[in-house]
Protein backbone atom coordinates (compact mmCIF):
# COMPACT_ATOMS: atom_id res chain seq x y z
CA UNK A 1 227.60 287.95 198.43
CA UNK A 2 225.67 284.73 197.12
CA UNK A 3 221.61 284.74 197.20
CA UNK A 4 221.76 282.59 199.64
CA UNK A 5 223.92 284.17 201.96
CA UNK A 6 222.16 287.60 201.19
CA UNK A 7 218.96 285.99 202.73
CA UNK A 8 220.28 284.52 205.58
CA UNK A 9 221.66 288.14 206.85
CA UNK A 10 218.02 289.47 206.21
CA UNK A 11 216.75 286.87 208.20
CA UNK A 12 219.24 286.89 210.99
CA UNK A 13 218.30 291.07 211.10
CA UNK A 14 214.61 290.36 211.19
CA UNK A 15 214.91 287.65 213.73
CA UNK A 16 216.90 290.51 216.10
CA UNK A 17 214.31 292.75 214.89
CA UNK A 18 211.86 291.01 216.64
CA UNK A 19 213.11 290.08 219.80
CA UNK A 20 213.53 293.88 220.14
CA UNK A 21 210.22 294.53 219.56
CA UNK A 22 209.06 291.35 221.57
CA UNK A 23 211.81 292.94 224.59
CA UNK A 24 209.40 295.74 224.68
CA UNK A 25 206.31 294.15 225.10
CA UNK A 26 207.87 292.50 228.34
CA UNK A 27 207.95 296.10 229.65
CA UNK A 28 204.50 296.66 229.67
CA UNK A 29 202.94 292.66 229.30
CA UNK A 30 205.31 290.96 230.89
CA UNK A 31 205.72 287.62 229.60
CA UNK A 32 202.23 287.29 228.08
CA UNK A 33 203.83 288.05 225.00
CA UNK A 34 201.34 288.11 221.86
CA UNK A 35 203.23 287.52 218.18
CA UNK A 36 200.33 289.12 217.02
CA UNK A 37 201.14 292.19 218.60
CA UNK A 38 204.37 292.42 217.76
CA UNK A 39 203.67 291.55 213.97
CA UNK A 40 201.23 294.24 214.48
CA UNK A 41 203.94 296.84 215.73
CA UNK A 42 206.58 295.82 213.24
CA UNK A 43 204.09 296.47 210.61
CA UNK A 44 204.04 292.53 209.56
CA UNK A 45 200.96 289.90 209.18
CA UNK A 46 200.70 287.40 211.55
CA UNK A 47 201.53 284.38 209.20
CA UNK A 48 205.43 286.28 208.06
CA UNK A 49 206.19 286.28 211.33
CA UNK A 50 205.13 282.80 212.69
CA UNK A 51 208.03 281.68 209.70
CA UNK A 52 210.68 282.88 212.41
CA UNK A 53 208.80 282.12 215.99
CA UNK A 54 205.73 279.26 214.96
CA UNK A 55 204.32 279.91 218.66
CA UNK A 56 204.98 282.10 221.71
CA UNK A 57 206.88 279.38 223.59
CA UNK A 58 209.73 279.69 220.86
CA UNK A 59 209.89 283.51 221.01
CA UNK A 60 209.89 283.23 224.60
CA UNK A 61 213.12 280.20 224.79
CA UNK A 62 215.15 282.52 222.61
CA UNK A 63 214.28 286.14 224.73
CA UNK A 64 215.04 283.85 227.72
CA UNK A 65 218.06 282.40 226.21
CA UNK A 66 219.36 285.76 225.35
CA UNK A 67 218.48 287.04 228.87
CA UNK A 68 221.07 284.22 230.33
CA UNK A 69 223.66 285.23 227.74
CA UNK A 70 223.50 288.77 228.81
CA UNK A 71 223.95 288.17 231.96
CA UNK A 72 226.66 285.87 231.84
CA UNK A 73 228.20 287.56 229.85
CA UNK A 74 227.93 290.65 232.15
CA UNK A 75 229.16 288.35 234.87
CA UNK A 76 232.06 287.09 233.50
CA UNK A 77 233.64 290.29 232.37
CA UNK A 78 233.19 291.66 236.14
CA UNK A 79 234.89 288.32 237.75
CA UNK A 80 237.48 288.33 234.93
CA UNK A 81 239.50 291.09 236.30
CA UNK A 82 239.70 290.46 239.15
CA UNK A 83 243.45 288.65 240.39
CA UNK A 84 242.39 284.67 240.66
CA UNK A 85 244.02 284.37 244.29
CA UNK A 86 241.56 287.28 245.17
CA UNK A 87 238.74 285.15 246.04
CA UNK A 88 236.73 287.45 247.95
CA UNK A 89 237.01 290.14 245.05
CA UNK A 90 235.83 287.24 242.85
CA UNK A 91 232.87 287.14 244.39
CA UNK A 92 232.15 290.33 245.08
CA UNK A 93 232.79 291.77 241.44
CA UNK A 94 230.16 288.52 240.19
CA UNK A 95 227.48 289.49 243.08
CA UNK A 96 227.70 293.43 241.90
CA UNK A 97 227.64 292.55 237.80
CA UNK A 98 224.85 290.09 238.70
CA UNK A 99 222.83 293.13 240.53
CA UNK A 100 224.21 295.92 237.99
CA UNK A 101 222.76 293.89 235.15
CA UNK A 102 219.39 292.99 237.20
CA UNK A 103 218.78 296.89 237.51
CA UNK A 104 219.47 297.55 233.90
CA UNK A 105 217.50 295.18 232.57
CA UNK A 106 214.61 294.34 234.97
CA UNK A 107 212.65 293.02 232.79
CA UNK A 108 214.68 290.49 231.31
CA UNK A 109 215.42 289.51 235.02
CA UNK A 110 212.02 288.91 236.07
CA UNK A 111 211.71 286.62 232.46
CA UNK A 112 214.28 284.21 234.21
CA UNK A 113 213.91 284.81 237.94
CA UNK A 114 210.54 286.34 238.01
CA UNK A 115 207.44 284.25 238.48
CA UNK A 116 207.05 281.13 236.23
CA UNK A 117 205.16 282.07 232.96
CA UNK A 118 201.77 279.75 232.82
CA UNK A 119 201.96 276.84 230.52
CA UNK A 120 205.68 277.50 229.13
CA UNK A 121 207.86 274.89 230.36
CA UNK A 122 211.85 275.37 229.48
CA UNK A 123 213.35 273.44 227.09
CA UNK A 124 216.89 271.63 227.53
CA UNK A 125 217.85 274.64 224.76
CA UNK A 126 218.47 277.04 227.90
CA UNK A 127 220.52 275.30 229.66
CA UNK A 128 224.12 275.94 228.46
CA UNK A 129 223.22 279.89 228.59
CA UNK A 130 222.06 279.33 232.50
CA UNK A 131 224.67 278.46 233.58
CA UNK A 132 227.33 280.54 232.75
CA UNK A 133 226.78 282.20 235.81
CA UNK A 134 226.77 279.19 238.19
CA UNK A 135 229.67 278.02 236.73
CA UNK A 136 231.99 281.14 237.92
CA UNK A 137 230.25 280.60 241.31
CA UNK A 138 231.61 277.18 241.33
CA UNK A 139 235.10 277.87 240.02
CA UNK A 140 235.33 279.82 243.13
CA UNK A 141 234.17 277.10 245.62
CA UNK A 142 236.71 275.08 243.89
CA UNK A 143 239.29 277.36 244.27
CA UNK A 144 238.33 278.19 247.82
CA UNK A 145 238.36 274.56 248.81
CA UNK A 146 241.92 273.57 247.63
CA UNK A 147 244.17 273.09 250.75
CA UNK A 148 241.62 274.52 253.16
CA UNK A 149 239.04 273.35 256.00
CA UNK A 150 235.76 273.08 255.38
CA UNK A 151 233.87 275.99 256.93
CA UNK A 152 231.66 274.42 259.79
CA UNK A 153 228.27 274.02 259.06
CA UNK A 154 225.17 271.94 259.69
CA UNK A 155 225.76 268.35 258.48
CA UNK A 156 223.99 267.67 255.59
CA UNK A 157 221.28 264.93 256.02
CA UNK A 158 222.34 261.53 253.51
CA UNK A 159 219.49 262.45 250.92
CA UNK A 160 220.45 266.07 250.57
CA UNK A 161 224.33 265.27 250.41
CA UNK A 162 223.57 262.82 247.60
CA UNK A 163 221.65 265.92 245.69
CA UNK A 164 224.06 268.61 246.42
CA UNK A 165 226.71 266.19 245.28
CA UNK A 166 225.16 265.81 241.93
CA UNK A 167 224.69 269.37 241.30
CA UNK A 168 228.17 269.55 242.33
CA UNK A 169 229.85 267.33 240.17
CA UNK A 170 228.26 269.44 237.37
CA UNK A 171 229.27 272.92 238.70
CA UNK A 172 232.53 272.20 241.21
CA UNK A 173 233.60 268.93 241.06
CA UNK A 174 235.91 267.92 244.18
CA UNK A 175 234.55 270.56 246.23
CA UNK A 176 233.54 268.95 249.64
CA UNK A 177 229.45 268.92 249.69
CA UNK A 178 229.30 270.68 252.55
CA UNK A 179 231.76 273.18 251.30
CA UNK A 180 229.51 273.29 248.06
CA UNK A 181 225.98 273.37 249.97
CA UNK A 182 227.32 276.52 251.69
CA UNK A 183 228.12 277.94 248.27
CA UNK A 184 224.61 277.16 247.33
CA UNK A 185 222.96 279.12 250.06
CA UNK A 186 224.98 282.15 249.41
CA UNK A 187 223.69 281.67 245.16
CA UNK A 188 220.18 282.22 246.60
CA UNK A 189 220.70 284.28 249.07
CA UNK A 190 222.43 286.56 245.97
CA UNK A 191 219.19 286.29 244.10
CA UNK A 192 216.69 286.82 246.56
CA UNK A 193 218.58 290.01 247.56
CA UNK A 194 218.63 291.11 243.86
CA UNK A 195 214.84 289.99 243.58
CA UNK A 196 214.25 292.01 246.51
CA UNK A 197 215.40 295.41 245.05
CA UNK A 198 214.48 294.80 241.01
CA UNK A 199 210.89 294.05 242.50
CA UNK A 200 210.21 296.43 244.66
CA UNK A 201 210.71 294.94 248.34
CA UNK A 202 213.25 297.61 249.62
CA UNK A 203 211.21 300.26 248.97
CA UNK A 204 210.25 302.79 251.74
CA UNK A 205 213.16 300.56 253.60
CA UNK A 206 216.49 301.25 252.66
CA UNK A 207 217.84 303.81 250.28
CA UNK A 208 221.39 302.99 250.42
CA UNK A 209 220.58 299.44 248.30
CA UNK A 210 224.36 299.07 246.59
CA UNK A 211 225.70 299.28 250.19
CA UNK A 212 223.34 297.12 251.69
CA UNK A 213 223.64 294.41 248.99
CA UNK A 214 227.48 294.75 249.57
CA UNK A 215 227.31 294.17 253.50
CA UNK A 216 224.64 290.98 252.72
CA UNK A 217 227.49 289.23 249.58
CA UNK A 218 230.32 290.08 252.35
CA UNK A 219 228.00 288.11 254.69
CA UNK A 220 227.66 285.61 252.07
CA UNK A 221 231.17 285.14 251.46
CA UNK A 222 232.18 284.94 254.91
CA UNK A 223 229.57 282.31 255.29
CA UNK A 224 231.40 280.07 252.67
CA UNK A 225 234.91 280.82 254.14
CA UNK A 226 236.38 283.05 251.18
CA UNK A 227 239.07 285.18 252.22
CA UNK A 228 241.08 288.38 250.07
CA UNK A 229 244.66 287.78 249.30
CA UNK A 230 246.62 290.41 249.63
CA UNK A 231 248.86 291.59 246.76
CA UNK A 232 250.87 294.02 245.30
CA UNK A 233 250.10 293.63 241.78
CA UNK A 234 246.64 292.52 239.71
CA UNK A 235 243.06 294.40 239.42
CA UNK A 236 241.29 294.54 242.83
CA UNK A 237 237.45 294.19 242.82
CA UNK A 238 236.08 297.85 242.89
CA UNK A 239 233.05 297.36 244.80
């Protein structure tokens, strides 16, 4: 192993090093994350540490950007195995991974879906990680929409079909608007309902949460038209 290459290791380990540390400060400070205290708990002065974070915004971007990845990643392994014709179980298993990972992690949820952190605006760097997990959403809309009717719905006002078309182009493209507006609701209906339980709001209200949150994505899905296909072979969703 070269000098060089020696040094780069060290400083990819210190760099993990302190996003752990940083990861536990969101437990107890939420985002108001201080490099000086987590210099100070790593045992480091302030000035060794600003060479790998210069400022709390760039801690912050790559604890947020790691956050997404997570959870994608979590996402995409639940939706994986479940048979592609099984469009419901699609669903389903990305709705439960999405909620799994919120509960595991709740803290890393409310970085990225929890109130906005004052003064720390998101750089195009978090982008590609975000939306791993709109993209499976959309590859089931697409799916969904091939060869069937649009579920009926609302029409969509001209301004607000030009906007949902945009985001779908990115996400679905040749999914119907309306077909992709529907899918849209569900997405936030799927995060308020996880927002609801990682925060608190279901508390002293229901204690059967994983069922509830089952019944509301079933909702969901039946709201966008999705429907199981039977079949005698492939992984199910267990959920």
């Amino acid at each position: 192993m070269t000098a060089a290459s020696l040094r780069a290791r060290v400083r990819a380990e210190l760099t993990e090093e302190i996003k752990t540390v940083a990861r536990r400060h969101l437990a107890t400070d939420g985002a108001n994350l201080s490099l000086r205290a987590v210099a100070r708990e790593m045992g480091m002065v302030s000035s060794a540490l600003y060479r790998y974070f210069p400022n709390r915004d760039q801690l912050l971007t790559a604890l947020i950007i790691d956050a997404y990845d997570a959870l994608g990643s979590a996402a995409e392994a639940g939706e994986a195995v479940v048979l592609r014709t099984d469009l419901l179980g699609r669903w389903l298993a990305t709705c439960h991974a999405v909620r799994d990972w919120a509960l595991a992690s709740p803290h890393e949820y409310a970085l990225i879906y929890g109130s906005p952190v004052p003064g720390y605006r998101a750089p195009q760097d978090t982008v590609p990680a975000a939306t791993r997990v709109p993209l499976i959403m959309g590859a089931i809309l697409r799916d969904a929409a091939v060869g069937k009717p649009v579920p009926a719905t609302a029409s969509l006002p001209e301004p607000l079909r030009r906007e949902v078309a945009a985001v779908r182009d990115l996400a679905a493209p040749g999914t119907p608007e309306e077909a992709f507006a529907l899918g849209m609701t569900a997405w936030i209906h799927l995060f308020g309902a996880v927002s609801f339980e990682v925060f608190g709001q279901l508390n002293n209200t229901i204690d059967e949460r994983r069922a509830f949150f089952d019944y509301q994505m079933r909702t969901m899905a039946a709201l966008i038209g999705l429907d199981r296909t039977p079949t005698a072979s492939g992984v199910a969703s267990a959920v």
